[in-house]
C-alpha atoms as a PDB file:
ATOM      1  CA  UNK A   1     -14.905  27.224 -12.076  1.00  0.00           C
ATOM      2  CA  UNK A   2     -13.226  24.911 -10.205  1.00  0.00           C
ATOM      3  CA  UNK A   3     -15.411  23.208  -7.232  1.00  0.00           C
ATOM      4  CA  UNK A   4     -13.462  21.524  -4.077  1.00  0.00           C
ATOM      5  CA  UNK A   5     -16.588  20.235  -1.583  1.00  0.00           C
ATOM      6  CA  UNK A   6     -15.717  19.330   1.711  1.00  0.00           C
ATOM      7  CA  UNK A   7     -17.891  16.990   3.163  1.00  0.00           C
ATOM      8  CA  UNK A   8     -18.851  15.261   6.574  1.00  0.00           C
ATOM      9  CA  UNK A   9     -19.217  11.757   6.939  1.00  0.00           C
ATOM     10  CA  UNK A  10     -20.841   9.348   9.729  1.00  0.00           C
ATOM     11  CA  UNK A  11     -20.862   6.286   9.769  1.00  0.00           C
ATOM     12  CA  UNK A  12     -22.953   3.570  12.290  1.00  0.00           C
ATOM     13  CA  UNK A  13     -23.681  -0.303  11.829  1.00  0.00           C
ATOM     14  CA  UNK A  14     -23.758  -3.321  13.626  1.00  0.00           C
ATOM     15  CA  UNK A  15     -21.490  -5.601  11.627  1.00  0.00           C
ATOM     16  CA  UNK A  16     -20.804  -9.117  11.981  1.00  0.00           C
ATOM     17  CA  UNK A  17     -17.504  -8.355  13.532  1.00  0.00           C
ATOM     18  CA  UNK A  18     -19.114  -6.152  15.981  1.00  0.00           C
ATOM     19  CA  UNK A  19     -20.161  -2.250  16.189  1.00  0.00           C
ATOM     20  CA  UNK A  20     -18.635   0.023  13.329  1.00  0.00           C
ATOM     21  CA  UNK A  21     -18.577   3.895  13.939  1.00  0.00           C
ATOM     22  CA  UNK A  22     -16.260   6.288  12.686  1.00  0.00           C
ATOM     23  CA  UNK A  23     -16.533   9.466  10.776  1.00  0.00           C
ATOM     24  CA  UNK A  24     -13.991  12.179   9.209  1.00  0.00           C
ATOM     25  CA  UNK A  25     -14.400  15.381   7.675  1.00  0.00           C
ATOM     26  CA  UNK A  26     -12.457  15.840   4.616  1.00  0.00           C
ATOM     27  CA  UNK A  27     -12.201  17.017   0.908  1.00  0.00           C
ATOM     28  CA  UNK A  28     -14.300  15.060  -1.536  1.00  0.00           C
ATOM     29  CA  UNK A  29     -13.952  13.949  -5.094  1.00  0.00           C
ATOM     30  CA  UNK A  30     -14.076  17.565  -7.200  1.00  0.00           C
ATOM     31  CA  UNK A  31     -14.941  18.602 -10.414  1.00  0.00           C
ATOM     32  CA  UNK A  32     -12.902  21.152 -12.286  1.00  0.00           C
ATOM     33  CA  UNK A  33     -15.341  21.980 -15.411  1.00  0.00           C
ATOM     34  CA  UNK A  34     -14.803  23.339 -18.385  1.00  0.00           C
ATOM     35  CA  UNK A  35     -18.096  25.089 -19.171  1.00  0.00           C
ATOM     36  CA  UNK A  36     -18.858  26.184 -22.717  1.00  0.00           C
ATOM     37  CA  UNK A  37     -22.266  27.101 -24.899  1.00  0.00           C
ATOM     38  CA  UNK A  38     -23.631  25.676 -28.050  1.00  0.00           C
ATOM     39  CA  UNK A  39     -26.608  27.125 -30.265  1.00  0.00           C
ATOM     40  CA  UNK A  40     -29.738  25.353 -31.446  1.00  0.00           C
ATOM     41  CA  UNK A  41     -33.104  26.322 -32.721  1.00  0.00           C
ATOM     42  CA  UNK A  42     -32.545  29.954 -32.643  1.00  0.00           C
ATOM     43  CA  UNK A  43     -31.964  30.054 -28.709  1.00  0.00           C
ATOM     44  CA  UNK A  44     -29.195  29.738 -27.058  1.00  0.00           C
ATOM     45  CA  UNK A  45     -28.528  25.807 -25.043  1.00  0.00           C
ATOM     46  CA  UNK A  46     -25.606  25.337 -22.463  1.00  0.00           C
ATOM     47  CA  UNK A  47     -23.738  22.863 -22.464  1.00  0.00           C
ATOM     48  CA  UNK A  48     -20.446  21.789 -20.344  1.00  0.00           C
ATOM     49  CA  UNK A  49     -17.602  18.901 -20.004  1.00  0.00           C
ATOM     50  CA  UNK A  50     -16.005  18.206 -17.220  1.00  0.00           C
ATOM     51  CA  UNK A  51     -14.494  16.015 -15.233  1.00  0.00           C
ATOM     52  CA  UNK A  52     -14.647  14.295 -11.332  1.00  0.00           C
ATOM     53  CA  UNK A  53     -11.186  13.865  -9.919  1.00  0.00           C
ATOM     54  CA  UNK A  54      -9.863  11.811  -7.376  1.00  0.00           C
ATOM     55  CA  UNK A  55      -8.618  14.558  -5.042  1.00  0.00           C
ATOM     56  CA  UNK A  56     -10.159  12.891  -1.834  1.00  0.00           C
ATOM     57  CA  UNK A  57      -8.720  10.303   0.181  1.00  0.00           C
ATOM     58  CA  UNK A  58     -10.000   6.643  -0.836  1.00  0.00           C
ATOM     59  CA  UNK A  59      -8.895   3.521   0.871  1.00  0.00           C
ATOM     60  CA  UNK A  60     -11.219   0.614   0.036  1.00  0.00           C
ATOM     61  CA  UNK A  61     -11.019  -0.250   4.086  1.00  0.00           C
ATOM     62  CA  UNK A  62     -12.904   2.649   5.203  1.00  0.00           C
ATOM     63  CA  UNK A  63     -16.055   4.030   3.785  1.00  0.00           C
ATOM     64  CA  UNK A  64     -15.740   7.233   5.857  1.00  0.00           C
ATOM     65  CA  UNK A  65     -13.118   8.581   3.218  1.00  0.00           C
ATOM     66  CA  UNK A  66     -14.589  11.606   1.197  1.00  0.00           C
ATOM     67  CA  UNK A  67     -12.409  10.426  -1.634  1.00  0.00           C
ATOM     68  CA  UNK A  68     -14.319   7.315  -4.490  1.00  0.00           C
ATOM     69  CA  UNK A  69     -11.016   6.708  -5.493  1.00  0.00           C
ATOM     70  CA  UNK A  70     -11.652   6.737  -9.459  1.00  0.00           C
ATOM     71  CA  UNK A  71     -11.916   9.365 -12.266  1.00  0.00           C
ATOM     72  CA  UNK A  72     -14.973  10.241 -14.004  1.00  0.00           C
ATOM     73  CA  UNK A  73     -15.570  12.174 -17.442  1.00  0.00           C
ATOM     74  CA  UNK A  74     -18.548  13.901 -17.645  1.00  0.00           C
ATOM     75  CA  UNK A  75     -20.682  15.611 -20.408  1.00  0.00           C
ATOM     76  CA  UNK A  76     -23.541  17.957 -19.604  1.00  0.00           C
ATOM     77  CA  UNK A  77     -26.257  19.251 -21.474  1.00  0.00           C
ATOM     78  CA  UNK A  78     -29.535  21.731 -20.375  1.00  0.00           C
ATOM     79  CA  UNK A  79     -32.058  24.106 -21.751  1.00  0.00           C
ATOM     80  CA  UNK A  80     -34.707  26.246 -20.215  1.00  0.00           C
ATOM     81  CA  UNK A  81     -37.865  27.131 -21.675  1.00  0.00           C
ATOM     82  CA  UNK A  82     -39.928  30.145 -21.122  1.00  0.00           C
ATOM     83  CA  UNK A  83     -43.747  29.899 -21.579  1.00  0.00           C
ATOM     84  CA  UNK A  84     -44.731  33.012 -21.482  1.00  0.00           C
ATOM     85  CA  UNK A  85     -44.124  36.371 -22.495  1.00  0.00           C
ATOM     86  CA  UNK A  86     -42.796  37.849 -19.283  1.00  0.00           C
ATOM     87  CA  UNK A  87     -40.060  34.854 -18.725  1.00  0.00           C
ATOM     88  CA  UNK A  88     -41.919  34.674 -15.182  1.00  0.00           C
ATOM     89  CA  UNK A  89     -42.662  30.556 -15.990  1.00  0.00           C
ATOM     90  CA  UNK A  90     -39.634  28.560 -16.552  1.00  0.00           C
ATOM     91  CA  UNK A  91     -38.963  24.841 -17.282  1.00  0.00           C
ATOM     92  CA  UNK A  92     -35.893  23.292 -17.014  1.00  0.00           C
ATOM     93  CA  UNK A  93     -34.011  20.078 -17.623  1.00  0.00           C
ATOM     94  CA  UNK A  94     -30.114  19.530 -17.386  1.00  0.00           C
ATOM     95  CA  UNK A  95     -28.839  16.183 -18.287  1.00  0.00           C
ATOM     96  CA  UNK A  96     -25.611  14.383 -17.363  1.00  0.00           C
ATOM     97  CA  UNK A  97     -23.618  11.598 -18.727  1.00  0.00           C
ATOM     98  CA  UNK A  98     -20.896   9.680 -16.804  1.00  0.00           C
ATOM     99  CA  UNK A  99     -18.156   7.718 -17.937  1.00  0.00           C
ATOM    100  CA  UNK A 100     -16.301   6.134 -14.378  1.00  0.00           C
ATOM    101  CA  UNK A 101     -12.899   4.809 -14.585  1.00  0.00           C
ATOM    102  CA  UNK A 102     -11.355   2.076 -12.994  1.00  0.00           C
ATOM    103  CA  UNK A 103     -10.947   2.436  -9.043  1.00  0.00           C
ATOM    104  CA  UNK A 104      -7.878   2.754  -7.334  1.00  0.00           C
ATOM    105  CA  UNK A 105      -6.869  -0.573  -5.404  1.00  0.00           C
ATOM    106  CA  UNK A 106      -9.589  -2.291  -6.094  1.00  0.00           C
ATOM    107  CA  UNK A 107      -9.754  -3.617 -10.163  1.00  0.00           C
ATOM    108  CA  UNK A 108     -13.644  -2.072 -10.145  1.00  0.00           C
ATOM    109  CA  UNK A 109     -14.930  -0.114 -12.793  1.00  0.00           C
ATOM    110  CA  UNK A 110     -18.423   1.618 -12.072  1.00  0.00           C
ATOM    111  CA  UNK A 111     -19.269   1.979 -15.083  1.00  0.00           C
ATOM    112  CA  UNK A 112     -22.045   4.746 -16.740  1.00  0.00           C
ATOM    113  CA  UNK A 113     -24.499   6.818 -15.281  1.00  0.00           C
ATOM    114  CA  UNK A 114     -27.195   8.838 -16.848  1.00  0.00           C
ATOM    115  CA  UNK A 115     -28.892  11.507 -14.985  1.00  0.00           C
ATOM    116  CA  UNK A 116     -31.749  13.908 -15.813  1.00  0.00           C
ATOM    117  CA  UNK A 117     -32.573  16.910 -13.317  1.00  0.00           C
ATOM    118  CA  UNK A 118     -35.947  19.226 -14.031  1.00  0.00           C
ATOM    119  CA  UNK A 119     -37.812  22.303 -12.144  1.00  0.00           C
ATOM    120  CA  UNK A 120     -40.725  24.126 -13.265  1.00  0.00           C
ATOM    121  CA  UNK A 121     -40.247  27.848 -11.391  1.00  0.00           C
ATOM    122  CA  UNK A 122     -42.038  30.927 -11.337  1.00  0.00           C
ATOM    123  CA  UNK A 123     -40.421  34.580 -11.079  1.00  0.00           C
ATOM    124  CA  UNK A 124     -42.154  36.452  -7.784  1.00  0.00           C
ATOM    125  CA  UNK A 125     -39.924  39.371  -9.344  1.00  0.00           C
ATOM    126  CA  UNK A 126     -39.191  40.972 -12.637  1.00  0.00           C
ATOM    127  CA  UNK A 127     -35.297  41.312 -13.882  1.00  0.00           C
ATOM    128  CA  UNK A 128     -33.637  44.107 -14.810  1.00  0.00           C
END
């Protein structure tokens, strides 16, 4: 499902040039994914690719744009593990690979990132 964030953004600073403030609300970078599942070990792991698009406004002059002015493909991968017999306990971990590319106006390229997110929950109620 396509995801369009809005976003507010403040910016303050004393600068050599003098005081800085501005700020903007606008519509950020988004990520249209394209979710998808994969098996392993007898369970069930999901999975997704995606991408981040440009759709914000970028100028390299003013850091209050929502827009980063570059595209980004993205690969996700996450399981969940239950512990115990109930599926009360959970563990999770998702983990994301980035590949930026080159940003508008500017002849930068930011490169990789690799991110890992994890949460250890418990269920206060039983599903049904």
């Amino acid at each position: 499902m396509p995801c369009l964030p809005l976003v507010y953004t403040e910016i303050k600073a004393n600068t050599p040039g003098g005081p800085f403030h501005n700020q903007r609300s606008a519509l950020a970078t988004s990520s249209p994914r394209a979710p998808g599942r994969g098996i392993c070990n007898n369970g069930t792991w999901p999975w997704a690719a995606g991408v981040w698009a440009p759709t914000g406004d970028f100028d390299v002059h003013n850091p209050t744009l929502a827009g980063k002015g570059y595209w980004t493909e993205m690969l996700t991968a996450g399981a969940t593990w239950y512990p115990d017999q109930e599926k009360r306990w959970a563990l999770s971990v998702l983990n994301r690979y980035e590949f930026s590319q080159e940003q508008s106006d500017t002849d930068i390229t930011p490169g990789q990132a690799y991110t890992v997110e994890g949460g250890l929950s418990y269920g206060v109620t039983k599903d049904h």
